[in-house]
C-alpha atoms as a PDB file:
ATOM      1  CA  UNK A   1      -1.855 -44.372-119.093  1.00  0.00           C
ATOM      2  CA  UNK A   2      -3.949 -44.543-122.131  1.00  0.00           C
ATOM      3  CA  UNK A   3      -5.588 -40.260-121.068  1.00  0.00           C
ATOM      4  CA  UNK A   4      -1.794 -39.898-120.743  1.00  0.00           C
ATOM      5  CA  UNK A   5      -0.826 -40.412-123.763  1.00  0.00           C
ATOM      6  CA  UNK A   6      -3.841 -38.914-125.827  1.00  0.00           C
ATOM      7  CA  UNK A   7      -2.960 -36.116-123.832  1.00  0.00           C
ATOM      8  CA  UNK A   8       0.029 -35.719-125.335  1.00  0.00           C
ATOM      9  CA  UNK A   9      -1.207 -36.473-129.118  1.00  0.00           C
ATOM     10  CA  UNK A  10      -3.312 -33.482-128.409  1.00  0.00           C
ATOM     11  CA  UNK A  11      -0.716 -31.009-127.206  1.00  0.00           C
ATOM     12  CA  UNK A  12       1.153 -32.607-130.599  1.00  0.00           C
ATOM     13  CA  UNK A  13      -2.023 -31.695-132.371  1.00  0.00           C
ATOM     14  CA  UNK A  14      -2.261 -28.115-130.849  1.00  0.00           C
ATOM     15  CA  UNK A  15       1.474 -27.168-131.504  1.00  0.00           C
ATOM     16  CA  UNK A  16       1.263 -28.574-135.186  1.00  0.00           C
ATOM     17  CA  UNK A  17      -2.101 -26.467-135.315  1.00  0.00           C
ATOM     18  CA  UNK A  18      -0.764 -23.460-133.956  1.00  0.00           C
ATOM     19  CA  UNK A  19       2.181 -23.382-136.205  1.00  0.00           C
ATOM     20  CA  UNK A  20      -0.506 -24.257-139.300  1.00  0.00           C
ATOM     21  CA  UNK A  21      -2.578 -21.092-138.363  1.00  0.00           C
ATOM     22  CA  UNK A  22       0.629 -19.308-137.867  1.00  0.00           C
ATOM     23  CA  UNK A  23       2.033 -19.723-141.255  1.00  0.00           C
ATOM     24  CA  UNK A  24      -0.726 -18.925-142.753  1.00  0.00           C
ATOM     25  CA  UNK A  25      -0.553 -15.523-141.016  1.00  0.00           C
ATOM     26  CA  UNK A  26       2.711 -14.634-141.689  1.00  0.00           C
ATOM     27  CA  UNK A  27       5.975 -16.414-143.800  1.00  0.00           C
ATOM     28  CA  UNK A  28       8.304 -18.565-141.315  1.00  0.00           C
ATOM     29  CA  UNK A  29      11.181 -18.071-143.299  1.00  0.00           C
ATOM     30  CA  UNK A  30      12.278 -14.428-142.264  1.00  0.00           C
ATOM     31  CA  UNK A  31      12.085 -15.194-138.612  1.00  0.00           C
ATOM     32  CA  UNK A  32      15.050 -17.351-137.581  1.00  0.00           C
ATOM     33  CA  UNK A  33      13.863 -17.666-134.247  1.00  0.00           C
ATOM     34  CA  UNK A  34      10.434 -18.931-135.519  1.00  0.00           C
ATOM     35  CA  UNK A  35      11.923 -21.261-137.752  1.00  0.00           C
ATOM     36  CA  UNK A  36      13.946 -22.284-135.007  1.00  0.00           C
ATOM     37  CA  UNK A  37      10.900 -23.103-132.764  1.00  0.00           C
ATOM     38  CA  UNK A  38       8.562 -25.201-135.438  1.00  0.00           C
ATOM     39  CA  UNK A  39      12.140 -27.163-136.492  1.00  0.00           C
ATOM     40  CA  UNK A  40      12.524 -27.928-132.273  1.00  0.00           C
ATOM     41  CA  UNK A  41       8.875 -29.054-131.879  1.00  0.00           C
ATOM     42  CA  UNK A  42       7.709 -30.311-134.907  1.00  0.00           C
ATOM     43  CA  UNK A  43      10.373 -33.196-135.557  1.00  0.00           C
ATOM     44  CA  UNK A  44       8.866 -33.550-139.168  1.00  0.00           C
ATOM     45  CA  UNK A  45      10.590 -30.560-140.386  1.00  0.00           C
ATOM     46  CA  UNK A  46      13.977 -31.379-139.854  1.00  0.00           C
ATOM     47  CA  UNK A  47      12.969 -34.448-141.273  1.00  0.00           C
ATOM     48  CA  UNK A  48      11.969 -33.294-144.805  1.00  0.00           C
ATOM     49  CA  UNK A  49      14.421 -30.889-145.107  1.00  0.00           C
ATOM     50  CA  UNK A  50      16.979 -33.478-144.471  1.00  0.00           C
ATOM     51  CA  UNK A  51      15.693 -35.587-147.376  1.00  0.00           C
ATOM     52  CA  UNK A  52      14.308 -32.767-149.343  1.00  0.00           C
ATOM     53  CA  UNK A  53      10.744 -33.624-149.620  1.00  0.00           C
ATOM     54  CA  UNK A  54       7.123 -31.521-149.014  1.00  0.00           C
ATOM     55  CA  UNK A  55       4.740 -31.925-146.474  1.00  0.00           C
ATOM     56  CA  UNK A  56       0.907 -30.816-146.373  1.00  0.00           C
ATOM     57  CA  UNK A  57      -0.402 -29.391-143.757  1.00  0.00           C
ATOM     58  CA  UNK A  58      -2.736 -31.961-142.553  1.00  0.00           C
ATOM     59  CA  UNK A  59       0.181 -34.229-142.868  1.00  0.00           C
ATOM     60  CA  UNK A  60       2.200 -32.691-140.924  1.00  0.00           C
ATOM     61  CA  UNK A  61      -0.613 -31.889-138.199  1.00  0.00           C
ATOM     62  CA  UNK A  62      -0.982 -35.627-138.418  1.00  0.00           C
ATOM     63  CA  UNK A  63       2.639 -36.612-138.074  1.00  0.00           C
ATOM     64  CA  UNK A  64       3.172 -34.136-135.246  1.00  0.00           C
ATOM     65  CA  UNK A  65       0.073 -35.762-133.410  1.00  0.00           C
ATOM     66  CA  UNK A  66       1.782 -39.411-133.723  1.00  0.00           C
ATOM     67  CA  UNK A  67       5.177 -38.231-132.339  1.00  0.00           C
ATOM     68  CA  UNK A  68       4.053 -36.599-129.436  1.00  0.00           C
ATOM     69  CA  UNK A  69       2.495 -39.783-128.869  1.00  0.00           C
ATOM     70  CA  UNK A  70       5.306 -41.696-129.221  1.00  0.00           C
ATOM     71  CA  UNK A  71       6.862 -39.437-127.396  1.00  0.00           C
ATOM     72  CA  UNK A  72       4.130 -39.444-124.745  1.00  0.00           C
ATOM     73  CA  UNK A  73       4.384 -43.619-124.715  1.00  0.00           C
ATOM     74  CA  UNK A  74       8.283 -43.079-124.131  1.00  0.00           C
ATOM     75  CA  UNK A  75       8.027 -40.788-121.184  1.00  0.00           C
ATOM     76  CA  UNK A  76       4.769 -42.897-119.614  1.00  0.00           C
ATOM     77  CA  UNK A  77       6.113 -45.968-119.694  1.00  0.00           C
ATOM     78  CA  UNK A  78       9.462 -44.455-117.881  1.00  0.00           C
ATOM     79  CA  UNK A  79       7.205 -43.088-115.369  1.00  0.00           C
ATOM     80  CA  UNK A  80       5.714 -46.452-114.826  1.00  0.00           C
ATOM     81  CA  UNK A  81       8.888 -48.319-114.167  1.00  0.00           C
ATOM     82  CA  UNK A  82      10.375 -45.448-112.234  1.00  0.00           C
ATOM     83  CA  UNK A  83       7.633 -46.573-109.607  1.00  0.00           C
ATOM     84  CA  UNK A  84       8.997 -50.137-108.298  1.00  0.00           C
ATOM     85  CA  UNK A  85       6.675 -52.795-106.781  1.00  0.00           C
ATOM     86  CA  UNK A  86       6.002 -53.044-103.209  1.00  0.00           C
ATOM     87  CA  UNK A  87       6.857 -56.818-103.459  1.00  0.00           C
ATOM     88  CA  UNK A  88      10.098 -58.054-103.136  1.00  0.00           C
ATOM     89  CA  UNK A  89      11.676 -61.701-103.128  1.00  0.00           C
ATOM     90  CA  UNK A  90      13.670 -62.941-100.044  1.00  0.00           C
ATOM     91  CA  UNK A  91      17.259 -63.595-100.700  1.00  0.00           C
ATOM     92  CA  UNK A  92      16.780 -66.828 -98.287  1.00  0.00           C
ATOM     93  CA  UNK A  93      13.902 -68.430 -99.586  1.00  0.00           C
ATOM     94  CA  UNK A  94      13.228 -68.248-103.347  1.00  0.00           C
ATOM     95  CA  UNK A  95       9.869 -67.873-104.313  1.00  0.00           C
ATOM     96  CA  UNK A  96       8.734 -66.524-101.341  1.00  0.00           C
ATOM     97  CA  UNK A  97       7.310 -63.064-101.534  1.00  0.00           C
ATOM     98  CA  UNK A  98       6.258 -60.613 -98.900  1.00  0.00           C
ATOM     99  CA  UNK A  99       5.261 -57.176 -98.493  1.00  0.00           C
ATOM    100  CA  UNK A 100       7.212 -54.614 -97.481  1.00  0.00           C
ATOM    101  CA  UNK A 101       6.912 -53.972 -93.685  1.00  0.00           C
ATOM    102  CA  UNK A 102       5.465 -49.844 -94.182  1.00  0.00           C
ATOM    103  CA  UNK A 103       1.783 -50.154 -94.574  1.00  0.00           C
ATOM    104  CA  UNK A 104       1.700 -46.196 -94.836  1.00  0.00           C
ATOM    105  CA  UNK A 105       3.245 -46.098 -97.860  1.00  0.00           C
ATOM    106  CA  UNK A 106       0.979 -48.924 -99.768  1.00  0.00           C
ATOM    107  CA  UNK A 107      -1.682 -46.873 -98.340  1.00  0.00           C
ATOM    108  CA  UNK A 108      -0.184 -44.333-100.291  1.00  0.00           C
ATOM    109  CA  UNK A 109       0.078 -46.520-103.223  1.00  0.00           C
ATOM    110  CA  UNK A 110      -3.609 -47.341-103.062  1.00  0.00           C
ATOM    111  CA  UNK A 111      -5.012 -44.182-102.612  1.00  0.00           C
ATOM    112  CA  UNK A 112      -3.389 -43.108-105.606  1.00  0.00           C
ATOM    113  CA  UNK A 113      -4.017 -45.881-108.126  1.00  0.00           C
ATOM    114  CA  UNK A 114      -8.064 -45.177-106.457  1.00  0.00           C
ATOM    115  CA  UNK A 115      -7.665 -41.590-107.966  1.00  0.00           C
ATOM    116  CA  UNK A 116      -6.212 -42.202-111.242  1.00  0.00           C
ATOM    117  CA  UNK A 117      -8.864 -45.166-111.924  1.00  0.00           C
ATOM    118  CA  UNK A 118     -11.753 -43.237-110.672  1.00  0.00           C
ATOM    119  CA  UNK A 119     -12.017 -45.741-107.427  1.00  0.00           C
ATOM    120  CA  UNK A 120     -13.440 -48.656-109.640  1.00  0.00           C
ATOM    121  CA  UNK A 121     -11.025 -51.378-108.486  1.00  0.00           C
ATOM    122  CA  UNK A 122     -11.992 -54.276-106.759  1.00  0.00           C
ATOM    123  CA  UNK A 123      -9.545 -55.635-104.247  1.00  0.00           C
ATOM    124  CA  UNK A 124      -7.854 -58.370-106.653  1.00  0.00           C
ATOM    125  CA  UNK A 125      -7.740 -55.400-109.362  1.00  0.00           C
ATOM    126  CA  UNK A 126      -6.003 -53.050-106.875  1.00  0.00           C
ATOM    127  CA  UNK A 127      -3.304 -55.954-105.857  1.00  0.00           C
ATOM    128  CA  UNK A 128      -2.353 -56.615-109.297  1.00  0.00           C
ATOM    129  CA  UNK A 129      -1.476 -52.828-109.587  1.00  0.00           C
ATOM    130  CA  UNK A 130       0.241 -52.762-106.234  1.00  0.00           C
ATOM    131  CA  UNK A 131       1.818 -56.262-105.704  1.00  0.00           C
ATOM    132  CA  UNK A 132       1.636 -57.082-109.117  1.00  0.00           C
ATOM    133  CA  UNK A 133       0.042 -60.300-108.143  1.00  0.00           C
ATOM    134  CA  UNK A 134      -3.606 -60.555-108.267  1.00  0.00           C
ATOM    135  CA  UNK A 135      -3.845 -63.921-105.368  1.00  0.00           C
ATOM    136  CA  UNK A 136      -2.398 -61.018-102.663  1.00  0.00           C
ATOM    137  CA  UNK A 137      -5.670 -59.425-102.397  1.00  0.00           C
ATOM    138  CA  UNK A 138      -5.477 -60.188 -98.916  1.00  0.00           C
ATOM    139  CA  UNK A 139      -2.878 -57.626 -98.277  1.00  0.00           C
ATOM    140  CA  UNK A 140      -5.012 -54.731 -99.741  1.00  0.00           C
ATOM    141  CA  UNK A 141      -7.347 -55.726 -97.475  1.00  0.00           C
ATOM    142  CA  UNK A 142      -5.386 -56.371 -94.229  1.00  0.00           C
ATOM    143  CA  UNK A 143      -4.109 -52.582 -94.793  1.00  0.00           C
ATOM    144  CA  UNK A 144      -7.558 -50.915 -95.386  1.00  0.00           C
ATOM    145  CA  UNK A 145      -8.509 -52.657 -92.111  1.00  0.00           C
ATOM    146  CA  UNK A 146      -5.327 -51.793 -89.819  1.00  0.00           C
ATOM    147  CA  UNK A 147      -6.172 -48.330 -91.344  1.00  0.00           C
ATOM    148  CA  UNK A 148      -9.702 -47.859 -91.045  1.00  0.00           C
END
């Protein structure tokens, strides 16, 4: 999550920087549909117009970099909860967890947590992130050895 979201303070820090270069180049003010553009993606600039104040152009680089961030930490951690765990509690007996009955699809699960860690999990690791218990390590491994 963390490449995530300095992937997004970078694509902040390229569209502040293009926009930098760009006014350099040329005045923004003429073009409506320029100044329409840098006021949609740079949120600073709605932002000191509304309250009438200046902003540098490393400042503004730097406060385009932190919202896309924010932004980026907004739309991550959606995407995070969007994906449920594959644990569930039984409506008869409280407390008691188990696993949902399709081992293909924490196979799934697995294989893709493997990628986006760079397959340096250990089995108690790779429960946490799947069962979001680390004591059902046994699961993980009860499903890489139905599967292998």
């Amino acid at each position: 999550m963390k490449r995530r979201i300095g992937l997004w303070a970078r694509v902040g820090f390229i569209v502040a920087g293009v926009w930098v270069i760009l006014s350099f180049a040329i005045p923004l003010s003429p073009q409506p549909v320029l100044w329409g553009l840098v006021q949609l993606t740079c949120p600073i600039v709605p932002i000191s117009f509304a309250f009438r104040f200046g902003v540098k152009w490393y400042w503004f680089i730097a406060s385009n970099v932190a919202a896309y961030a924010l932004i980026g930490l907004m739309v991550e951690s959606l995407r995070l909860l969007r994906h449920r765990p594959l644990l569930h509690e039984s409506p008869k007996r409280r407390g008691c967890v188990h696993v949902m009955s399709d081992p293909d699809r924490i196979l799934d699960q697995m294989l893709e947590i493997f990628v986006e860690y760079d397959n340096w999990l250990t089995f108690r690791q790779l429960a946490n992130r799947v069962t979001g218990d680390p004591s059902n390590h046994h699961v993980i491994a009860e499903v890489v050895h139905r599967h292998s």
